[in-house]
Protein backbone atom coordinates (compact mmCIF):
# COMPACT_ATOMS: atom_id res chain seq x y z
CA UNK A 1 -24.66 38.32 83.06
CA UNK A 2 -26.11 39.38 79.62
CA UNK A 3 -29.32 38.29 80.64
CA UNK A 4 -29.34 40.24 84.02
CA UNK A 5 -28.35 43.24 82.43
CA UNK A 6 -31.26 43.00 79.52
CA UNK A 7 -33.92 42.13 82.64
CA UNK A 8 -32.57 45.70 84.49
CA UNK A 9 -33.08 47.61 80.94
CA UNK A 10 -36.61 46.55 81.20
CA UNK A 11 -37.34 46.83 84.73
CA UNK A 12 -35.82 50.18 84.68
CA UNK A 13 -38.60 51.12 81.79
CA UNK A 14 -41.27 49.11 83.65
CA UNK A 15 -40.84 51.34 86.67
CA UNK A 16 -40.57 54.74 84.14
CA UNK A 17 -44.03 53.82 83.01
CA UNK A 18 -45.60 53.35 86.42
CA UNK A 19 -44.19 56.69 87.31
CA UNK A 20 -45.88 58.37 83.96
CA UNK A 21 -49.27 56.54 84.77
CA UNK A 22 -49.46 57.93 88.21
CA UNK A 23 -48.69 61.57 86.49
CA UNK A 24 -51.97 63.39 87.44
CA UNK A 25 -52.03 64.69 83.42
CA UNK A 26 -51.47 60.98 82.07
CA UNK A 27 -54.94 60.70 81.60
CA UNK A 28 -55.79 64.04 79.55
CA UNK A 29 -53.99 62.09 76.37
CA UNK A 30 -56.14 59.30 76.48
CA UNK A 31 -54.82 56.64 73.70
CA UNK A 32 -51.18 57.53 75.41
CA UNK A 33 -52.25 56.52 78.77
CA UNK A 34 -54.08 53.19 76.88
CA UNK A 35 -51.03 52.08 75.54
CA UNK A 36 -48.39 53.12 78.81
CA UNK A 37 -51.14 50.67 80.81
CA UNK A 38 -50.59 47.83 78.20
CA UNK A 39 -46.76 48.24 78.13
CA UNK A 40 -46.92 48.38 81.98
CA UNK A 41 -48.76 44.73 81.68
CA UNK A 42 -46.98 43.73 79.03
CA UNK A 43 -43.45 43.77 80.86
CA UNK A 44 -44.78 42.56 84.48
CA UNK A 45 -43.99 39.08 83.76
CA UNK A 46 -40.39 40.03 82.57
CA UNK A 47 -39.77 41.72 85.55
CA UNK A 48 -41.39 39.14 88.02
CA UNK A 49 -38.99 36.33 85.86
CA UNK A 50 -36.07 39.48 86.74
CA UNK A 51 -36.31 39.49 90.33
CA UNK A 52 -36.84 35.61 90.78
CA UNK A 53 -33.74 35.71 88.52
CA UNK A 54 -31.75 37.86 90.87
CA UNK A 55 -33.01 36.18 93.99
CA UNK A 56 -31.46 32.77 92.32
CA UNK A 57 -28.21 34.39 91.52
CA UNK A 58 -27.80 35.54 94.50
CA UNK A 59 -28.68 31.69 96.58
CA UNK A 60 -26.16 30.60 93.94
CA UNK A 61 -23.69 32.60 95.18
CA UNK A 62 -24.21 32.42 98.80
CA UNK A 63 -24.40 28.50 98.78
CA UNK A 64 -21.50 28.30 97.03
CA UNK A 65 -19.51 30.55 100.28
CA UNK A 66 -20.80 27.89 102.38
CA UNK A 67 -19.12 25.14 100.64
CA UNK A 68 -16.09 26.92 100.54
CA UNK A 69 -15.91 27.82 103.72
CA UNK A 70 -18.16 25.25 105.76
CA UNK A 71 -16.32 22.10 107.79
CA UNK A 72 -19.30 19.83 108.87
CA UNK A 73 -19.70 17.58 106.15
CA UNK A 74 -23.79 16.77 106.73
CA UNK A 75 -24.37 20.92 106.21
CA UNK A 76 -22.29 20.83 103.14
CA UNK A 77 -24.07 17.65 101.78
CA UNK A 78 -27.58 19.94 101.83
CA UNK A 79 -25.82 22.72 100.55
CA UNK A 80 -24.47 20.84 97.37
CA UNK A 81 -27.85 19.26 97.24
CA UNK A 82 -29.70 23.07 97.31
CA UNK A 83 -26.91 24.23 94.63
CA UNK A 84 -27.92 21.67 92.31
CA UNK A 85 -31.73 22.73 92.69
CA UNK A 86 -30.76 26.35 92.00
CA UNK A 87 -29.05 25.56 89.25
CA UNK A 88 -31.32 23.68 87.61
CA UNK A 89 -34.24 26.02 88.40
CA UNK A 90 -31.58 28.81 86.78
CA UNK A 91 -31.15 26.91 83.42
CA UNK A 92 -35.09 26.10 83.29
CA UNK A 93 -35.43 30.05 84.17
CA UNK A 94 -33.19 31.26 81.72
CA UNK A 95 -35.13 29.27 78.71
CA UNK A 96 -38.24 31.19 80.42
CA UNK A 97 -36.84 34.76 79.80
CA UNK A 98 -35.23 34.30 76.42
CA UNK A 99 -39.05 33.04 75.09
CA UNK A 100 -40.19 36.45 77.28
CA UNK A 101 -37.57 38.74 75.78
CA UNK A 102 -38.49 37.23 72.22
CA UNK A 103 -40.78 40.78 70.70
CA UNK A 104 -44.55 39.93 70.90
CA UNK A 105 -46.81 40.43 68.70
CA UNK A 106 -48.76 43.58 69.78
CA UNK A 107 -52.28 42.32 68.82
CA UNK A 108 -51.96 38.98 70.78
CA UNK A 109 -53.91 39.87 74.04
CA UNK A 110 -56.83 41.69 71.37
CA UNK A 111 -60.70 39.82 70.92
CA UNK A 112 -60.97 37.63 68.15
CA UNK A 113 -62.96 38.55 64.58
CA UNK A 114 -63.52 35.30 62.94
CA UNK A 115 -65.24 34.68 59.86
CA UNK A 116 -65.83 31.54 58.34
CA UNK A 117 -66.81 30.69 54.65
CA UNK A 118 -68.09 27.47 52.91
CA UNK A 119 -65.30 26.94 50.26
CA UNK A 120 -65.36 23.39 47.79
CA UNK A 121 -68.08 20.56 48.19
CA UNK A 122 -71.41 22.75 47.86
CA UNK A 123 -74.24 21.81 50.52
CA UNK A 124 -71.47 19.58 52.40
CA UNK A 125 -68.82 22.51 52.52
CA UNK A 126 -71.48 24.69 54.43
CA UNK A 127 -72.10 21.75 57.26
CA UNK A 128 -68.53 21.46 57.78
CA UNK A 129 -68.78 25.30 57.87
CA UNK A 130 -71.36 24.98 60.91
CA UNK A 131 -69.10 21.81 62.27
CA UNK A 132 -66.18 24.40 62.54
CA UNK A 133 -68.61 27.46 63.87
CA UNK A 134 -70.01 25.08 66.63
CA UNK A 135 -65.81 23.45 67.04
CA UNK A 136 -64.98 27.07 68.08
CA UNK A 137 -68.24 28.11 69.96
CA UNK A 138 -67.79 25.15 72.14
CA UNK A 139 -63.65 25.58 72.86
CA UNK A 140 -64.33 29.75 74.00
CA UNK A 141 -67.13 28.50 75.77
CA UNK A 142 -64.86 26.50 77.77
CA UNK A 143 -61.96 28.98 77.81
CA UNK A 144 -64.82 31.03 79.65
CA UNK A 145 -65.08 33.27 76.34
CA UNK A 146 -67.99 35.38 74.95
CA UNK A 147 -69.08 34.64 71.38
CA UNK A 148 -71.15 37.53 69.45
CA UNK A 149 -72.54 36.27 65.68
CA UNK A 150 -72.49 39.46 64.02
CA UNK A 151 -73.72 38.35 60.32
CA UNK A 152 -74.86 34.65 58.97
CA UNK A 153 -75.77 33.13 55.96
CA UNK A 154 -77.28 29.69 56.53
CA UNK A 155 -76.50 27.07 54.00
CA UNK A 156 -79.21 25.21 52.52
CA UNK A 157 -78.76 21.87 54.17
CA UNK A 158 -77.66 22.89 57.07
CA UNK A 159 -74.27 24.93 58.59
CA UNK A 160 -73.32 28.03 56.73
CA UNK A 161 -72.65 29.24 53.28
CA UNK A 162 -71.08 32.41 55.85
CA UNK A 163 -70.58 33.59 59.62
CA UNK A 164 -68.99 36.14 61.38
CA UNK A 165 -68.50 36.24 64.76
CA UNK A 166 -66.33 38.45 67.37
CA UNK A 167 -64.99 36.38 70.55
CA UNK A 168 -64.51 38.24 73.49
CA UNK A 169 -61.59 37.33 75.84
CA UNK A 170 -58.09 38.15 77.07
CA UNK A 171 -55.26 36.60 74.68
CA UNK A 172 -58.17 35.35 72.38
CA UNK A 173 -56.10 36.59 69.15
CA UNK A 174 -53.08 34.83 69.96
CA UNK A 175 -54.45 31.95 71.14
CA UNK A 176 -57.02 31.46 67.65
CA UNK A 177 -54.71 33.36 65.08
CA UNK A 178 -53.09 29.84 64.47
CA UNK A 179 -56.61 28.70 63.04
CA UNK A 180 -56.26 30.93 59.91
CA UNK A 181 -56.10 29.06 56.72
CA UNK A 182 -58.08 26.76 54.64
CA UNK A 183 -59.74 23.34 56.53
CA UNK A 184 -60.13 20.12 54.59
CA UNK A 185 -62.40 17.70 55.44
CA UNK A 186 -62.80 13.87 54.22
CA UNK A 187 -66.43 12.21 55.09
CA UNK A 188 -69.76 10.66 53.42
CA UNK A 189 -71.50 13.18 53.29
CA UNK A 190 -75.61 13.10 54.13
CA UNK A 191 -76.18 14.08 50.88
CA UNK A 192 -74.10 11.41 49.44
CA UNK A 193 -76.45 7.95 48.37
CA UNK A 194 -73.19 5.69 47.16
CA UNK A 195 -71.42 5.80 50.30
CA UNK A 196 -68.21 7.38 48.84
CA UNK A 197 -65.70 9.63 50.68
CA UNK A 198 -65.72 13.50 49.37
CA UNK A 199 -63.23 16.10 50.04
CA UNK A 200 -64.36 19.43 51.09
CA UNK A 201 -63.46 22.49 52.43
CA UNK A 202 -63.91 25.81 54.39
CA UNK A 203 -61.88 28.81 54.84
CA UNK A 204 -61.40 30.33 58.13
CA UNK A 205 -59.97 33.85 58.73
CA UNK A 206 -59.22 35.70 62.33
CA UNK A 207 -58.26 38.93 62.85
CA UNK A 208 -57.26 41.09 65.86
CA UNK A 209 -60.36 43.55 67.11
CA UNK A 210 -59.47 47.02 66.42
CA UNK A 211 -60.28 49.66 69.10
CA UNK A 212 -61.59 52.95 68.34
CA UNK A 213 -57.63 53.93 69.49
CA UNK A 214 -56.45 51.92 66.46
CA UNK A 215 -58.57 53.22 63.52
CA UNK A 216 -60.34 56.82 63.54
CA UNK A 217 -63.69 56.63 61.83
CA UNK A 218 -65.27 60.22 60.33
CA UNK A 219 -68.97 60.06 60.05
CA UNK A 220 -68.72 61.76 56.84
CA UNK A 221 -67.20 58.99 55.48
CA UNK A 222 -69.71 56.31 56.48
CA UNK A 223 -73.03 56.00 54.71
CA UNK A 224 -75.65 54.14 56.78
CA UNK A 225 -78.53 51.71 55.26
CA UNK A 226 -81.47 50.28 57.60
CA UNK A 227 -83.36 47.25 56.04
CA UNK A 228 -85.54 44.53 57.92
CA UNK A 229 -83.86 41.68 59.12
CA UNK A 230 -84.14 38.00 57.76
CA UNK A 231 -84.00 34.33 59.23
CA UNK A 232 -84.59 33.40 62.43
CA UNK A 233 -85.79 35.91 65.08
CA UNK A 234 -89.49 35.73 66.09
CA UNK A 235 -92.06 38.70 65.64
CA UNK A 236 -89.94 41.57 65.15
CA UNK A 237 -88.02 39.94 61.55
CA UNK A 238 -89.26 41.61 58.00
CA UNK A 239 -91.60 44.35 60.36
CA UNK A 240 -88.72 46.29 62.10
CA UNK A 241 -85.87 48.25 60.51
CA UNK A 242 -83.16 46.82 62.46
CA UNK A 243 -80.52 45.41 60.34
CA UNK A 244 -77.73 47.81 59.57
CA UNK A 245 -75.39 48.08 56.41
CA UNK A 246 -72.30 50.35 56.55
CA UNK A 247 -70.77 51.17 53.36
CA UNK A 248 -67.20 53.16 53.97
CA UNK A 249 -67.02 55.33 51.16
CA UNK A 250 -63.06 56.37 50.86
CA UNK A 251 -62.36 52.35 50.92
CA UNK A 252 -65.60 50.60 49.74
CA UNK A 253 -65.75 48.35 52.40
CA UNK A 254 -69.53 47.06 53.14
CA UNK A 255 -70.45 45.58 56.42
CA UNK A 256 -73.99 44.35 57.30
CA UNK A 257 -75.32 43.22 60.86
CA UNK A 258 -78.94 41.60 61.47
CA UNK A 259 -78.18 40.07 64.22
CA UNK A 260 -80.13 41.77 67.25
CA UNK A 261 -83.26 42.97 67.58
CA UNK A 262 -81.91 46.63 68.20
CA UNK A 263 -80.78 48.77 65.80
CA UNK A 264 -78.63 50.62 68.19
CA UNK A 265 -76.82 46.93 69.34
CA UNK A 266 -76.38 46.07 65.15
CA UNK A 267 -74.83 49.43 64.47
CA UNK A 268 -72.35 49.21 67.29
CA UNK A 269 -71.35 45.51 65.94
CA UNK A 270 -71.07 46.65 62.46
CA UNK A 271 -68.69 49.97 63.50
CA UNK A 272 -66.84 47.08 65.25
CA UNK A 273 -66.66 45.32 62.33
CA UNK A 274 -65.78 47.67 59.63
CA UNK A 275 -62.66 49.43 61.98
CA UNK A 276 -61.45 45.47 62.19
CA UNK A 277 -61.79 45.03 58.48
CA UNK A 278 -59.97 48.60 57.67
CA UNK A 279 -57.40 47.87 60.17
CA UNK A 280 -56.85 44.64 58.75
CA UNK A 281 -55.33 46.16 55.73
CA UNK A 282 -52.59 47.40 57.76
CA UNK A 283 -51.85 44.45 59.55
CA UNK A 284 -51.47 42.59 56.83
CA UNK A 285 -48.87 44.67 55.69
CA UNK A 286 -47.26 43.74 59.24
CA UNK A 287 -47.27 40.43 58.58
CA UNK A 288 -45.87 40.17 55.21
CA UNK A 289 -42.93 41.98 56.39
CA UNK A 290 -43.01 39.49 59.53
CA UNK A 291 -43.07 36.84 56.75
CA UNK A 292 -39.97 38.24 54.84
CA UNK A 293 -37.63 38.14 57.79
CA UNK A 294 -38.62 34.72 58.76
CA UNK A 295 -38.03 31.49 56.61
CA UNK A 296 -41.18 30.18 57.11
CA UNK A 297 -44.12 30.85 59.57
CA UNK A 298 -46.68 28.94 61.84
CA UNK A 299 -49.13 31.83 61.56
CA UNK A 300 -49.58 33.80 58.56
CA UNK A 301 -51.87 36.25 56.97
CA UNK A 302 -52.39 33.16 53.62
CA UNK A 303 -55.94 32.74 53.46
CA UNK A 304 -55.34 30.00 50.31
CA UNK A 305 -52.76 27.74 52.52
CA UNK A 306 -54.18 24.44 53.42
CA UNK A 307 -53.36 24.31 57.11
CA UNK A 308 -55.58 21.16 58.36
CA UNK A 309 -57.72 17.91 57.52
CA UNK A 310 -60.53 16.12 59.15
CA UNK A 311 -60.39 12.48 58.47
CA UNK A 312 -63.75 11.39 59.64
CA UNK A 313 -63.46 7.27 58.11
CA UNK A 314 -60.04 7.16 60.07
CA UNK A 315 -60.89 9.50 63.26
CA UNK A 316 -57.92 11.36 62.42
CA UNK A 317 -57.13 14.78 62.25
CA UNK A 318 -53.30 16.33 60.74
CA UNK A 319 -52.15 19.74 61.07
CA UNK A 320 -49.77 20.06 57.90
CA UNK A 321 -47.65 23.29 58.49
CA UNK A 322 -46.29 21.40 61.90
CA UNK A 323 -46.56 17.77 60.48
CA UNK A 324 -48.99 16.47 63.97
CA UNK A 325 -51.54 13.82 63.48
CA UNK A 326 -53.93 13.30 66.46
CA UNK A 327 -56.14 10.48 66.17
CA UNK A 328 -59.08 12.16 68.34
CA UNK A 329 -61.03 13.83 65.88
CA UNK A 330 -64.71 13.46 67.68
CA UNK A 331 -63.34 15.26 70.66
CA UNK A 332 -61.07 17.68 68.39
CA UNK A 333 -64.81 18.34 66.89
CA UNK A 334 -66.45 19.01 70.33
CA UNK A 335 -64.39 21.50 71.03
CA UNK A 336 -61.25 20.17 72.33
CA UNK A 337 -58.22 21.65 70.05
CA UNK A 338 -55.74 23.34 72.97
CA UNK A 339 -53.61 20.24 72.17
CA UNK A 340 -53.56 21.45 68.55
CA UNK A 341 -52.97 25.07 69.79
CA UNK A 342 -50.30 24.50 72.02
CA UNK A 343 -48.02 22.77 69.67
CA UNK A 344 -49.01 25.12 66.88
CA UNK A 345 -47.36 27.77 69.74
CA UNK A 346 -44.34 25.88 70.48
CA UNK A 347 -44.00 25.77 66.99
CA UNK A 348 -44.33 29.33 66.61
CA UNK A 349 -42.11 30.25 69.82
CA UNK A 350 -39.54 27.60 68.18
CA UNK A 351 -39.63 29.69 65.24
CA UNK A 352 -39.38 33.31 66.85
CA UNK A 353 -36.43 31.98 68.98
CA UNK A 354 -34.22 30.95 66.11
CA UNK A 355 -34.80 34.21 64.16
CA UNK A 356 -34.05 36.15 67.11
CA UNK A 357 -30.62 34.32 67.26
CA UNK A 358 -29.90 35.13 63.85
CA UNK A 359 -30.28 38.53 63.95
């Protein structure tokens, strides 16, 4: 009954919270009331799993009165037949809760700021840069996902040397967070008159959005630069001060946005920008200590680790922090990587279960 008795703790605090959100003053504190309606969402699937978990408990019990107690032999055939289904359904249940009870990262269900950067291999790097960009563009375009390029730098053959991006979506964090890490890829390049296979490489880095409830930003602080955009964007480029640089002065973080035509709609990108960048710091810090208490991790904050290569001569790509080599790299390419996620998250769930049970 440890389980049941975990499952009450939390639907006890589930049903605290509701009471506190319908408090006619909940809403005067308004990052409070923010983060009561997240916990509140949060812990509804722990205490949907709770009742179902009850409900089977109880079926359990009663079916096993009836064959105890019941004489015709055909009823007490079904009823053996519905305790093994309960039972089963109990044990499958069980592994359900322990993965929901397991702490969750807080910044899971947050947007997505991704940034990706050509690293080794010069004009090549920067196409598999745009490969990656379009990889991506294509999979949250399926998940039914807003992307938003916020600042690019185009390569000269093609891709990017640089591009940032924001994708907006429930769980789009936790669901990209895995892709963090340095990307190999093996090919002939275009470039490349012998025909020989080169090795290169591009870094890709996602962060959690920060809300203005996260990180407090004092004008004072922030000095603003207007300049005329550059690249692609018809009449209005190098005539109309829209681009925007922030520079926050206490930190020395710069942030620049050229990416719409308003100067109003660049500015609000950037701010989003710079608060992700500034509270990146901090969450970094979160997930070195995350780091220390685990042996090793699926998802990390180590920009330098090489977490995957694309094998175009032998349609293979290998994830090497979970050993998995899929041999549908065209597809992987177009967009299709949940394969690649999910594992990556069974890895990770694997990993989070097992520290849990050795604390």
């Amino acid at each position: 009954m440890e389980i049941l008795g975990k499952l009450e703790v939390i639907k006890n605090r589930w049903e605290e919270i509701a009471e506190q959100m319908s408090d006619p003053d909940a809403m005067k504190d308004m990052k409070n009331f923010v983060k009561l309606n997240k916990d509140y969402k949060d812990l509804e699937p722990v205490v949907q799993a709770y009742k179902e978990y009850k409900g089977l408990l109880e079926g359990i019990e009663s079916t096993r009165e009836i064959l105890q107690t019941e004489k015709d032999a055909e009823f007490k055939e079904m009823a053996k037949e519905e305790l093994n289904e309960l039972e089963k359904r109990k044990e499958e249940l069980e592994e359900e809760i322990r993965l929901l009870l397991i702490p969750k990262d807080p910044q899971d269900d947050k947007n997505a700021v991704m940034e990706i950067r050509a690293g080794t291999g010069g004009d090549e790097a920067s196409i598999f840069a745009g490969d990656l960009f379009r990889m991506y563009q294509k999979y949250c375009e399926n998940k039914g996902w807003k992307v938003e390029v916020v600042e690019m730098n185009e390569g000269t053959a093609g891709g990017f040397k640089e591009v940032v991006f924001n994708v907006i979506g429930n769980g789009a964090y936790g669901t990209l967070k895995f892709e963090s890490g340095v990307h190999r890829v093996q090919r002939v390049p275009k470039t490349e008159t012998q025909g020989r296979v080169h090795t290169s490489a591009a870094s890709v880095v996602v962060l959690p959005e920060a809300d203005e409830f996260d990180v407090e930003l004092n004008d004072k602080d922030i000095r603003k630069d207007t300049y005329c955009s550059s690249g692609p964007g018809g009449q209005s480029v190098n005539t109309t001060y829209s681009a925007i640089r922030l520079t926050h002065i206490p930190s020395g973080l710069v942030v620049t946005c050229q990416d719409e035509k308003s100067q109003i709609k660049n500015l609000a990108k950037a701010m989003k920008v710079l608060r992700t960048r500034l509270y990146e710091q901090e969450y970094n810090k979160y997930l070195e200590e995350m780091s220390s208490k685990r042996k090793t991790m699926v998802a990390t904050g180590d920009r330098s680790a090489k977490i995957r290569t694309y094998n175009w001569p032998q349609g293979r790509v290998t994830d090497h922090r979970i050993n998995l080599t899929l041999y549908n790299l065209q597809s992987i390419i177009d967009g299709d990587i949940q394969e690649l996620i999910d594992k990556l998250q069974m890895a990770e769930n694997a990993e989070r279960l097992k520290a849990e049970i050795e604390n």
